[in-house]
N, C-alpha and C. Protein backbone atom coordinates (compact mmCIF):
# COMPACT_ATOMS: atom_id res chain seq x y z
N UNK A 1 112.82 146.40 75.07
CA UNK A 1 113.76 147.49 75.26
C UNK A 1 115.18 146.96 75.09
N UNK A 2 115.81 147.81 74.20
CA UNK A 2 117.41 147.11 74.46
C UNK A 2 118.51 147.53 75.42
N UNK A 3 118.92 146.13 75.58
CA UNK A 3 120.24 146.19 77.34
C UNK A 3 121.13 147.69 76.58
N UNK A 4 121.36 148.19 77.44
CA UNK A 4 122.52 149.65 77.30
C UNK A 4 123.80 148.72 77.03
N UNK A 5 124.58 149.51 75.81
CA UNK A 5 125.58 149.28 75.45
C UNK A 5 125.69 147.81 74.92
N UNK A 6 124.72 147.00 74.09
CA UNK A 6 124.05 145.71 73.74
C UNK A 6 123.34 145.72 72.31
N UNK A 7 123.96 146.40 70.86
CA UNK A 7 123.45 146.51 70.08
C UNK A 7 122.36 145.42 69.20
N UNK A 8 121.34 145.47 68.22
CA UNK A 8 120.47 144.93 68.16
C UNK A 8 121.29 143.80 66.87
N UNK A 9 121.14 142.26 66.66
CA UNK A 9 121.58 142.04 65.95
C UNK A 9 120.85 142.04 64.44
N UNK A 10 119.77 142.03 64.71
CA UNK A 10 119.10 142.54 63.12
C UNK A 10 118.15 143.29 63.40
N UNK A 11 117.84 144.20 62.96
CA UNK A 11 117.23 145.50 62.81
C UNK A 11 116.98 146.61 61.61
N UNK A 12 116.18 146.36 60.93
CA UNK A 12 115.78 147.42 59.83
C UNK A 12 115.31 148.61 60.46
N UNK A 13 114.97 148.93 61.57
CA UNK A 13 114.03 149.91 61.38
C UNK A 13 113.25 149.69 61.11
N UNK A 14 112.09 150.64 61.12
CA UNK A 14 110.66 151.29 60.23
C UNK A 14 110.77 152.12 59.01
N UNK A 15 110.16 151.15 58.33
CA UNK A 15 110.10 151.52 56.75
C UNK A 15 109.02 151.36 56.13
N UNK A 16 108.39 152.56 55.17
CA UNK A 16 107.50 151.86 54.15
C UNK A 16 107.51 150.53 53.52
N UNK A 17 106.40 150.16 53.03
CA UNK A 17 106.48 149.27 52.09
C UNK A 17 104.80 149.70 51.21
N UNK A 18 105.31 149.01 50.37
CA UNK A 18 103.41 149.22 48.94
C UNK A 18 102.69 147.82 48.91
N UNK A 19 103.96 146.82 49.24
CA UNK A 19 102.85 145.81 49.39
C UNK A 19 103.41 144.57 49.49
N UNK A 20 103.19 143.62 50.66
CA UNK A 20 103.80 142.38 50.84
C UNK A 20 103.16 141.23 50.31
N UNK A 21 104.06 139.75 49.97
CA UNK A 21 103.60 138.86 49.77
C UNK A 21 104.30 138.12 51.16
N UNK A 22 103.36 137.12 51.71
CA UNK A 22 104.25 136.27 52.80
C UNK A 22 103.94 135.10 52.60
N UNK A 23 105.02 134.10 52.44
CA UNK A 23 104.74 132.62 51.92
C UNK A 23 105.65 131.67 52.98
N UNK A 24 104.93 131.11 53.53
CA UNK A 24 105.51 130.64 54.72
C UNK A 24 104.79 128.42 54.59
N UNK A 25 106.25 127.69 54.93
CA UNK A 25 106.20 126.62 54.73
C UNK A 25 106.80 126.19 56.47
N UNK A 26 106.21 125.18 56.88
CA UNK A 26 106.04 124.44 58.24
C UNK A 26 105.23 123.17 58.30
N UNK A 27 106.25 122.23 58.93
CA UNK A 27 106.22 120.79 59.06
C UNK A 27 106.40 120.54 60.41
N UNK A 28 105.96 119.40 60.84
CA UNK A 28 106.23 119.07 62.22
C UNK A 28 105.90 117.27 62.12
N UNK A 29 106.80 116.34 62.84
CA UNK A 29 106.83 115.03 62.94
C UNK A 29 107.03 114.64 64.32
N UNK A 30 105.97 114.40 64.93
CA UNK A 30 106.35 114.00 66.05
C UNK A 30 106.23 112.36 65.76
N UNK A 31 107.15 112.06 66.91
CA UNK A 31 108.04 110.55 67.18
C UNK A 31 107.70 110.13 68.65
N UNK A 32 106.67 110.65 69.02
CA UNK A 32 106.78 109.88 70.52
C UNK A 32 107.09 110.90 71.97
N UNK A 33 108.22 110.42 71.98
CA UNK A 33 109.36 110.95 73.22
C UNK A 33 110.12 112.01 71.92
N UNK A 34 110.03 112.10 70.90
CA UNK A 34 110.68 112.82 70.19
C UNK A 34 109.85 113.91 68.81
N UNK A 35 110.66 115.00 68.26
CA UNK A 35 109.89 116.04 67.92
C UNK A 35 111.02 116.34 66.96
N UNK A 36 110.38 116.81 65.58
CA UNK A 36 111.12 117.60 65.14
C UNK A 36 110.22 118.74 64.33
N UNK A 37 110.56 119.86 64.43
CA UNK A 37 109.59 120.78 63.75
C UNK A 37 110.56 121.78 63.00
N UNK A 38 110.12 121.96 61.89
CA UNK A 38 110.44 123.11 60.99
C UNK A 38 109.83 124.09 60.43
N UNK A 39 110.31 125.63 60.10
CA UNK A 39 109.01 126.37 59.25
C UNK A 39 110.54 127.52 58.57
N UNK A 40 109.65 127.81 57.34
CA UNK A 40 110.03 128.95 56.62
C UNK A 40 109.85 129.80 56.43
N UNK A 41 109.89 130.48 56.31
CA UNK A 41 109.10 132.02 55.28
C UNK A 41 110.08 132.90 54.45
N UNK A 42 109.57 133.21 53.30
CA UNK A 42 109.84 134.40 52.68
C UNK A 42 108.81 135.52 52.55
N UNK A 43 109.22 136.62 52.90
CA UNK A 43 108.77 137.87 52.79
C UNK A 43 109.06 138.95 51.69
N UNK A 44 108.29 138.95 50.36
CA UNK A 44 108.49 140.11 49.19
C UNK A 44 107.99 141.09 49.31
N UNK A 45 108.89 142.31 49.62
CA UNK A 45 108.37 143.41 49.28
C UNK A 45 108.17 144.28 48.39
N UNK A 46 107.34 145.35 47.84
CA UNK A 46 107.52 146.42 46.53
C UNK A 46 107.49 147.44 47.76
N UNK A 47 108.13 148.11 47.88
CA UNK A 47 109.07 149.54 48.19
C UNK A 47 108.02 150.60 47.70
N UNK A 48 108.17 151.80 48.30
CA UNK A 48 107.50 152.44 47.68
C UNK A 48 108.62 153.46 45.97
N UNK A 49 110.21 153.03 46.01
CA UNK A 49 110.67 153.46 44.98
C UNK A 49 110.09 152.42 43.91
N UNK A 50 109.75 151.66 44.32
CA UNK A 50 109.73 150.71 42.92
C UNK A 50 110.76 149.22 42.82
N UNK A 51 111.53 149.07 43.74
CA UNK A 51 112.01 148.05 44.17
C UNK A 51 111.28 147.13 44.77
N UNK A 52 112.26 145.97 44.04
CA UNK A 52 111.10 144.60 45.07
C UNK A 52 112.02 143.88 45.39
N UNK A 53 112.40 143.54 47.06
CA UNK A 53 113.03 142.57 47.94
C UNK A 53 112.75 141.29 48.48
N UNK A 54 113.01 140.61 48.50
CA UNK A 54 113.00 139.70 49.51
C UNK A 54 113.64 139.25 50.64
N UNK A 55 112.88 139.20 51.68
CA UNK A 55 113.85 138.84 53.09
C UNK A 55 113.57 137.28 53.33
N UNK A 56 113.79 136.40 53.78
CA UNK A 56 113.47 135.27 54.56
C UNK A 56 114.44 134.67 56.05
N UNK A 57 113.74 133.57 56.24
CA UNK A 57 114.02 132.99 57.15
C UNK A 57 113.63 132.07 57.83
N UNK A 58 113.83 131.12 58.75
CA UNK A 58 113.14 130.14 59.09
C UNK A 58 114.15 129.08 60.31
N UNK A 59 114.07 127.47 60.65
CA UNK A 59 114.33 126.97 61.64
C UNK A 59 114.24 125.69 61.33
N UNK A 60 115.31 124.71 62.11
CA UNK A 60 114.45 123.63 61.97
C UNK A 60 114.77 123.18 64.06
N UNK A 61 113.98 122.60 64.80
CA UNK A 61 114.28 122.12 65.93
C UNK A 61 114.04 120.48 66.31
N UNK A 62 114.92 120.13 67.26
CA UNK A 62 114.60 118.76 67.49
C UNK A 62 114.77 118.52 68.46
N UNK A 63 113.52 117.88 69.37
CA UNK A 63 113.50 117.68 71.17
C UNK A 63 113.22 116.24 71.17
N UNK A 64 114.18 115.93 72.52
CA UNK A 64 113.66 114.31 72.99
C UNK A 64 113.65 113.94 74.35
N UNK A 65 112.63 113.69 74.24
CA UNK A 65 112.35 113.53 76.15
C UNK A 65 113.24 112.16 76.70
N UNK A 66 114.48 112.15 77.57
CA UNK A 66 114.95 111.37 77.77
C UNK A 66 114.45 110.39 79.17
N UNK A 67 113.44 111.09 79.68
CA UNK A 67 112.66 110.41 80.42
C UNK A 67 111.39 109.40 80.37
N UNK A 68 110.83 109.47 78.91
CA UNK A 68 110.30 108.88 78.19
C UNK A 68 108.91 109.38 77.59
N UNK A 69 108.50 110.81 78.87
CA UNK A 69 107.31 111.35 78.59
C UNK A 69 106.95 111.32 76.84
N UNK A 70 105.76 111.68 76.72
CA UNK A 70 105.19 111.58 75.09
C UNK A 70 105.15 113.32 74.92
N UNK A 71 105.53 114.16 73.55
CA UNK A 71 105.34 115.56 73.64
C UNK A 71 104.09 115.56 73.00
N UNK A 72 103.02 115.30 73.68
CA UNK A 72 101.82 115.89 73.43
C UNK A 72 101.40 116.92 72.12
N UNK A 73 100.22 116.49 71.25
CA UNK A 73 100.10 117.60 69.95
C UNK A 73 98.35 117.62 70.50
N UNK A 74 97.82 118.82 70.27
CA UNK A 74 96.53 119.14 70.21
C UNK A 74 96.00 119.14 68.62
N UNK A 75 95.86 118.42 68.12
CA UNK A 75 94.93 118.95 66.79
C UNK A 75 93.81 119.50 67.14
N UNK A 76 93.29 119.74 67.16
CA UNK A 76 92.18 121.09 67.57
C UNK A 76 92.81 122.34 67.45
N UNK A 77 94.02 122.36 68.08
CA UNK A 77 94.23 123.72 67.92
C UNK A 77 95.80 124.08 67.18
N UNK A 78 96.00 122.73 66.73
CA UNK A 78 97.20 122.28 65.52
C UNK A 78 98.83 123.06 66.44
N UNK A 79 98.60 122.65 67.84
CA UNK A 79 99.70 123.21 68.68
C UNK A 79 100.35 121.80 69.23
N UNK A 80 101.70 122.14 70.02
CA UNK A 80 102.17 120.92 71.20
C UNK A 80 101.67 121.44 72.25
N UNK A 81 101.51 120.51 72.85
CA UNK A 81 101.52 121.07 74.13
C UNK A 81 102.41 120.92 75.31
N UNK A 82 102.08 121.09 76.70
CA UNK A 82 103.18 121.04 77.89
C UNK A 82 103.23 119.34 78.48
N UNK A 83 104.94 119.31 78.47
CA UNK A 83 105.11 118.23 78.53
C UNK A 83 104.42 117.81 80.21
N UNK A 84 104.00 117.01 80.84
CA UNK A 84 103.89 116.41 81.81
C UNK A 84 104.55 115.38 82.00
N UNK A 85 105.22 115.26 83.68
CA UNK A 85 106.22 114.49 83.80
C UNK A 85 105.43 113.22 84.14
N UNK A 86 106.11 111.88 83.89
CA UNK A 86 105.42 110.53 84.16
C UNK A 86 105.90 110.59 86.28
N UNK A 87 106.65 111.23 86.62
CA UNK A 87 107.08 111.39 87.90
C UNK A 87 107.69 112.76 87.84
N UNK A 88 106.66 113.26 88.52
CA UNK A 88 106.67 114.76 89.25
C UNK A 88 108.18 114.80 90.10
N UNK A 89 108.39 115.92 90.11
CA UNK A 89 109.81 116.23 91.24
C UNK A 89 108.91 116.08 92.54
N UNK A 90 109.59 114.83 93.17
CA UNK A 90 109.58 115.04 94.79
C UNK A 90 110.58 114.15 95.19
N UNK A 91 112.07 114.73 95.72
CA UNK A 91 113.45 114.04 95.96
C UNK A 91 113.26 113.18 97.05
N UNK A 92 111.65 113.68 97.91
CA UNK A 92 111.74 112.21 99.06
C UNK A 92 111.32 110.79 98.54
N UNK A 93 110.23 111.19 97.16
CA UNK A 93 110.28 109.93 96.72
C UNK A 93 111.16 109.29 95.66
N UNK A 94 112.52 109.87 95.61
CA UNK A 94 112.69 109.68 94.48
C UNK A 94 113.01 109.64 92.98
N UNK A 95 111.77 110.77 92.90
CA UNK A 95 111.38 111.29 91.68
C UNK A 95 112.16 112.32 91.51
N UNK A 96 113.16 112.75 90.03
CA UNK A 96 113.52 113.86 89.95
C UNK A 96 112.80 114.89 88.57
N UNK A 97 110.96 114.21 87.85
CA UNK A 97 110.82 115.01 87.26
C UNK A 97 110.90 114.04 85.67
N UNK A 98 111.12 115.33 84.62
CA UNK A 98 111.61 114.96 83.45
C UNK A 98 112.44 115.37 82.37
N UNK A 99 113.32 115.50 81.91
CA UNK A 99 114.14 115.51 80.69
C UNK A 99 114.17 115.28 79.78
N UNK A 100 114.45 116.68 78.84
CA UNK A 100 114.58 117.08 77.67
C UNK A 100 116.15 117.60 77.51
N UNK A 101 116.15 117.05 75.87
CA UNK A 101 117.08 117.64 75.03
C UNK A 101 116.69 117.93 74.38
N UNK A 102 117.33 119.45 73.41
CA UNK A 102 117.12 120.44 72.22
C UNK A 102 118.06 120.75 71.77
N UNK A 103 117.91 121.06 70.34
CA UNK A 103 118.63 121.50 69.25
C UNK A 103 117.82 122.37 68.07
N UNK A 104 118.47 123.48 68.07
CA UNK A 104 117.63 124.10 66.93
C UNK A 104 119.09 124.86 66.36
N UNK A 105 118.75 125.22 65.08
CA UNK A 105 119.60 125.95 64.03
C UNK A 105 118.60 126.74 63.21
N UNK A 106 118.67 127.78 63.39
CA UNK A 106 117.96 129.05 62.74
C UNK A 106 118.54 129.95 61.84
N UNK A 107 117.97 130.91 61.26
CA UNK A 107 118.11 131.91 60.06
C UNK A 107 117.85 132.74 59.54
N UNK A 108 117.83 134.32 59.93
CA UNK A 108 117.53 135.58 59.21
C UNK A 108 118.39 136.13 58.27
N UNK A 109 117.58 136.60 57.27
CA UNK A 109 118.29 137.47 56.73
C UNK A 109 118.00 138.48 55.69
N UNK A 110 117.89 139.44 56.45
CA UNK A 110 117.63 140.79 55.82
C UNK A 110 119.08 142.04 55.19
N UNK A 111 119.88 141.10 54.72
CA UNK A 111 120.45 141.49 54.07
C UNK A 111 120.45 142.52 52.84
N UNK A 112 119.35 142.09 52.02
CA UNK A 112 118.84 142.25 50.53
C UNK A 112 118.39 143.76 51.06
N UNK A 113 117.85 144.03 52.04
CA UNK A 113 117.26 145.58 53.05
C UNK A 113 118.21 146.51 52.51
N UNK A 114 119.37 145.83 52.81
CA UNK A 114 120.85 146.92 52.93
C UNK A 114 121.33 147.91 51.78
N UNK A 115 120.94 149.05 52.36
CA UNK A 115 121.59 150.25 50.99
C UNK A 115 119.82 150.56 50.75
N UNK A 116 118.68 149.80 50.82
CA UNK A 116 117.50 150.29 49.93
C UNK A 116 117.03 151.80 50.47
N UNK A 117 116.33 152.91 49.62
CA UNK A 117 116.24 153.92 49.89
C UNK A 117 115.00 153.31 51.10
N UNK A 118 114.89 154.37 52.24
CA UNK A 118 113.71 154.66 52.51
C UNK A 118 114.23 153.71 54.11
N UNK A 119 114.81 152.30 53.75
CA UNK A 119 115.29 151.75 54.88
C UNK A 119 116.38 152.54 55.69
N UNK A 120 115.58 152.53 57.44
CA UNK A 120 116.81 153.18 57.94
C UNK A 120 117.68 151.89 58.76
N UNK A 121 117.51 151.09 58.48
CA UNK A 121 118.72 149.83 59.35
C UNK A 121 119.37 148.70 58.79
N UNK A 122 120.33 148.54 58.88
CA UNK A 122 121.45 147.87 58.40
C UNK A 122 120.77 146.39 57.54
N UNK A 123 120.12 145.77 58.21
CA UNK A 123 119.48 144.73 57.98
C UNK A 123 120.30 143.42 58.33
N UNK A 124 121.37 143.12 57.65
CA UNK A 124 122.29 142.00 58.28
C UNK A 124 121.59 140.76 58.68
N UNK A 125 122.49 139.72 58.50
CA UNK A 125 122.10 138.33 58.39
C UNK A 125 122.41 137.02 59.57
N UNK A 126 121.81 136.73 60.37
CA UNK A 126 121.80 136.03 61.85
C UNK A 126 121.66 134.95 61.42
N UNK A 127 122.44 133.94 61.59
CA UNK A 127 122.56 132.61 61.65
C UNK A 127 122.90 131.91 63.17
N UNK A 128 122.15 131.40 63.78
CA UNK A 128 122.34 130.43 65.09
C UNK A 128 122.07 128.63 65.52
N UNK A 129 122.95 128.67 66.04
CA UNK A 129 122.66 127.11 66.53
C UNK A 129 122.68 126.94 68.20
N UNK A 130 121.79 126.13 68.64
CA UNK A 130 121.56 126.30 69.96
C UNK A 130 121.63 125.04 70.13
N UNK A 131 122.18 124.33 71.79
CA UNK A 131 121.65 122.70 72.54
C UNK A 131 120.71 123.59 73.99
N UNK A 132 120.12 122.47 74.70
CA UNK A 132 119.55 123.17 75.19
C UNK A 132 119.14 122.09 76.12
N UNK A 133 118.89 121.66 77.65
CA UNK A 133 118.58 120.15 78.23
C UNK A 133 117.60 121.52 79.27
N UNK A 134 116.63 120.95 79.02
CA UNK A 134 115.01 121.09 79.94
C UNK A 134 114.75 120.20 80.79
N UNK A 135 114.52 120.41 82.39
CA UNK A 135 114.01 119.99 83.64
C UNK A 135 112.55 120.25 83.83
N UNK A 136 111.85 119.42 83.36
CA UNK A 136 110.16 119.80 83.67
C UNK A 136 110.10 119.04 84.98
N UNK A 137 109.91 119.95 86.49
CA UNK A 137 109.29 119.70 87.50
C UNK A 137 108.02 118.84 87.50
N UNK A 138 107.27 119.61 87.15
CA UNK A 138 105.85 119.16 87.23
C UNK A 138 105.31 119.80 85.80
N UNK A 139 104.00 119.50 85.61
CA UNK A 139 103.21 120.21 84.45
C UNK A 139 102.75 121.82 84.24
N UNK A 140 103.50 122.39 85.32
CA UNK A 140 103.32 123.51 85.28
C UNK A 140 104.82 124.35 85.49
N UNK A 141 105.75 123.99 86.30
CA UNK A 141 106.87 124.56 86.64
C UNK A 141 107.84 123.54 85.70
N UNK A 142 109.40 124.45 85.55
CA UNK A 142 110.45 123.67 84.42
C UNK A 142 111.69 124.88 84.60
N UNK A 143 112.53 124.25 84.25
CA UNK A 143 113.90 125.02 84.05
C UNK A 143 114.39 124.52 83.02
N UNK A 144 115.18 125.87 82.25
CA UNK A 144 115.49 125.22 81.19
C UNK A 144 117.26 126.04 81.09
N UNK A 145 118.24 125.19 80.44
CA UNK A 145 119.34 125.76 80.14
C UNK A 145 120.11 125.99 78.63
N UNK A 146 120.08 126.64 78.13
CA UNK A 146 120.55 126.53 76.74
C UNK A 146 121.80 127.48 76.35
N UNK A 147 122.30 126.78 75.69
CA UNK A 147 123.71 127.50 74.95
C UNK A 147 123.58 127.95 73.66
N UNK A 148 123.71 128.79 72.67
CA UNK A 148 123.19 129.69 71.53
C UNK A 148 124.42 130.25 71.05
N UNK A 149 124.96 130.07 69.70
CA UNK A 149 126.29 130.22 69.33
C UNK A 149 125.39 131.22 67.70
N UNK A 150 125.71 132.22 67.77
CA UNK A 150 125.60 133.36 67.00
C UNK A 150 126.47 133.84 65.63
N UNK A 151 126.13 133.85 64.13
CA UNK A 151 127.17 134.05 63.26
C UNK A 151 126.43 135.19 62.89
N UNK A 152 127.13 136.39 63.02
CA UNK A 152 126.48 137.38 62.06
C UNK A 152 127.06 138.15 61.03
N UNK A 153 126.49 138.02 59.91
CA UNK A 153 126.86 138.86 58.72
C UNK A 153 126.61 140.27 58.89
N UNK A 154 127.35 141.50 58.93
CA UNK A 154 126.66 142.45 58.68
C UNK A 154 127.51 142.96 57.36
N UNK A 155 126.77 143.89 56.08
CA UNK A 155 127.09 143.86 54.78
C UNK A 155 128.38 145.59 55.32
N UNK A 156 128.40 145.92 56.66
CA UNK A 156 129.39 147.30 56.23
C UNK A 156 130.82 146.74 57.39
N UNK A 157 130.51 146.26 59.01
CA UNK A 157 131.58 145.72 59.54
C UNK A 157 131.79 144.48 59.38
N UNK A 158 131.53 143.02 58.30
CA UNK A 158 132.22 141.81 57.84
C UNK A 158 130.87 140.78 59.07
N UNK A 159 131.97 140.02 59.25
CA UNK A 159 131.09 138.92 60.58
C UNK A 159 131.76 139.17 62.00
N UNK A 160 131.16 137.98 62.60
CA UNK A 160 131.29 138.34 63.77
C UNK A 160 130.48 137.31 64.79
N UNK A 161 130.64 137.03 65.35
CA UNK A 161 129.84 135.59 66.82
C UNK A 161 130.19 136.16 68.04
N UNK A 162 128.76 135.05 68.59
CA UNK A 162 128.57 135.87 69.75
C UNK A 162 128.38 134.19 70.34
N UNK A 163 128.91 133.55 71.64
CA UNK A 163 128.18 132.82 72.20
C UNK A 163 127.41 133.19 73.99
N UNK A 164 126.50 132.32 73.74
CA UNK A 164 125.59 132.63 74.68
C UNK A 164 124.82 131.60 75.86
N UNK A 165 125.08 131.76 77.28
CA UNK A 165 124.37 130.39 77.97
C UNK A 165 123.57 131.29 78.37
N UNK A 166 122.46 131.10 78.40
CA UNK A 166 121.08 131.34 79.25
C UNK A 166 120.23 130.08 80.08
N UNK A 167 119.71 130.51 81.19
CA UNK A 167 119.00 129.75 81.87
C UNK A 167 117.59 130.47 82.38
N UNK A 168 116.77 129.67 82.44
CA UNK A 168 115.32 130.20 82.87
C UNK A 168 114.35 129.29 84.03
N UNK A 169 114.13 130.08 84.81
CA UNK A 169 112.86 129.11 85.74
C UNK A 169 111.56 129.63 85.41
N UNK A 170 110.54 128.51 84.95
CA UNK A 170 109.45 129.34 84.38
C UNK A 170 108.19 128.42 85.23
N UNK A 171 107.33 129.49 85.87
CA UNK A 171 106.18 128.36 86.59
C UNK A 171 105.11 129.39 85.84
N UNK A 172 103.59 128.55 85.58
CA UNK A 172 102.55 129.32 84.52
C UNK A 172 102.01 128.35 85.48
N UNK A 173 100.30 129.19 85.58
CA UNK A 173 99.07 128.60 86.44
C UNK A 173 97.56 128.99 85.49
């Protein structure tokens, strides 16, 4: 649902389409205590006028556990998994847990959308870069804080940025 008075930064709407191609490229290198993962995609559409678009977009991110933990990969199920701390948070012993740093720089853009018949939304083009330092408690609980700096193209009011700190406490069982 969107916040009142908090417009959407990319948004086409609902629109036909006759028929998509989706070609999507993703890498991942893990290093240990360190991670870097990337993926792409382009999305072609044929319209039902007879036009054919393309949208894409994609990411690249890079985490490093400054506590030394390893970021875990499952091949079986070709995922990472949750970091576990080598020392759990408990301040009587000590222990404060583990630490992460992040960085990601991302990219939409549905620009090419803009003006096509049949589309009802602007489409416009989101470019972001984020840091981000993660507190994993334990293997199940974590806090995380990140800063997110926003460039947006839109093709009728020019550009425009937005920056952003968010923080999260997240416990999963």
């Amino acid at each position: 649902m969107p916040i009142d008075f908090v417009p959407p930064f990319v948004n086409t709407g609902v629109f036909p389409v006759e028929h998509v191609n989706l070609f999507n490229v993703e890498g991942a290198l893990s290093l240990g205590r360190g991670l870097i993962q990337t993926e792409y995609r382009w999305s072609n559409l044929d319209l039902p006028t007879g036009e054919n678009v393309t949208v894409e977009g994609g990411y690249v991110t890079a985490r490093y556990m400054l506590t030394g933990e390893i970021i875990p990969y499952n091949r079986a199920a070709g995922v990472f998994g949750r970091v576990k701390p080598n020392h759990p948070l408990d301040v009587c012993k000590g222990d404060w847990g583990a630490w992460e740093i992040a960085g990601r720089i991302s990219t939409l853009d549905l620009n090419p959308l803009f003006g096509q018949p049949g589309v009802p939304g602007k489409g416009r083009e989101l470019t972001s870069s984020s840091v981000a330092l993660n507190w994993y408690w334990w293997a199940n609980g974590k806090c995380q804080f990140e800063y997110v700096n926003g460039q947006l193209n839109d093709p009728t009011l020019g550009d425009s940025e937005t920056n952003t700190f968010a923080s999260r406490v997240q416990f999963d069982f």
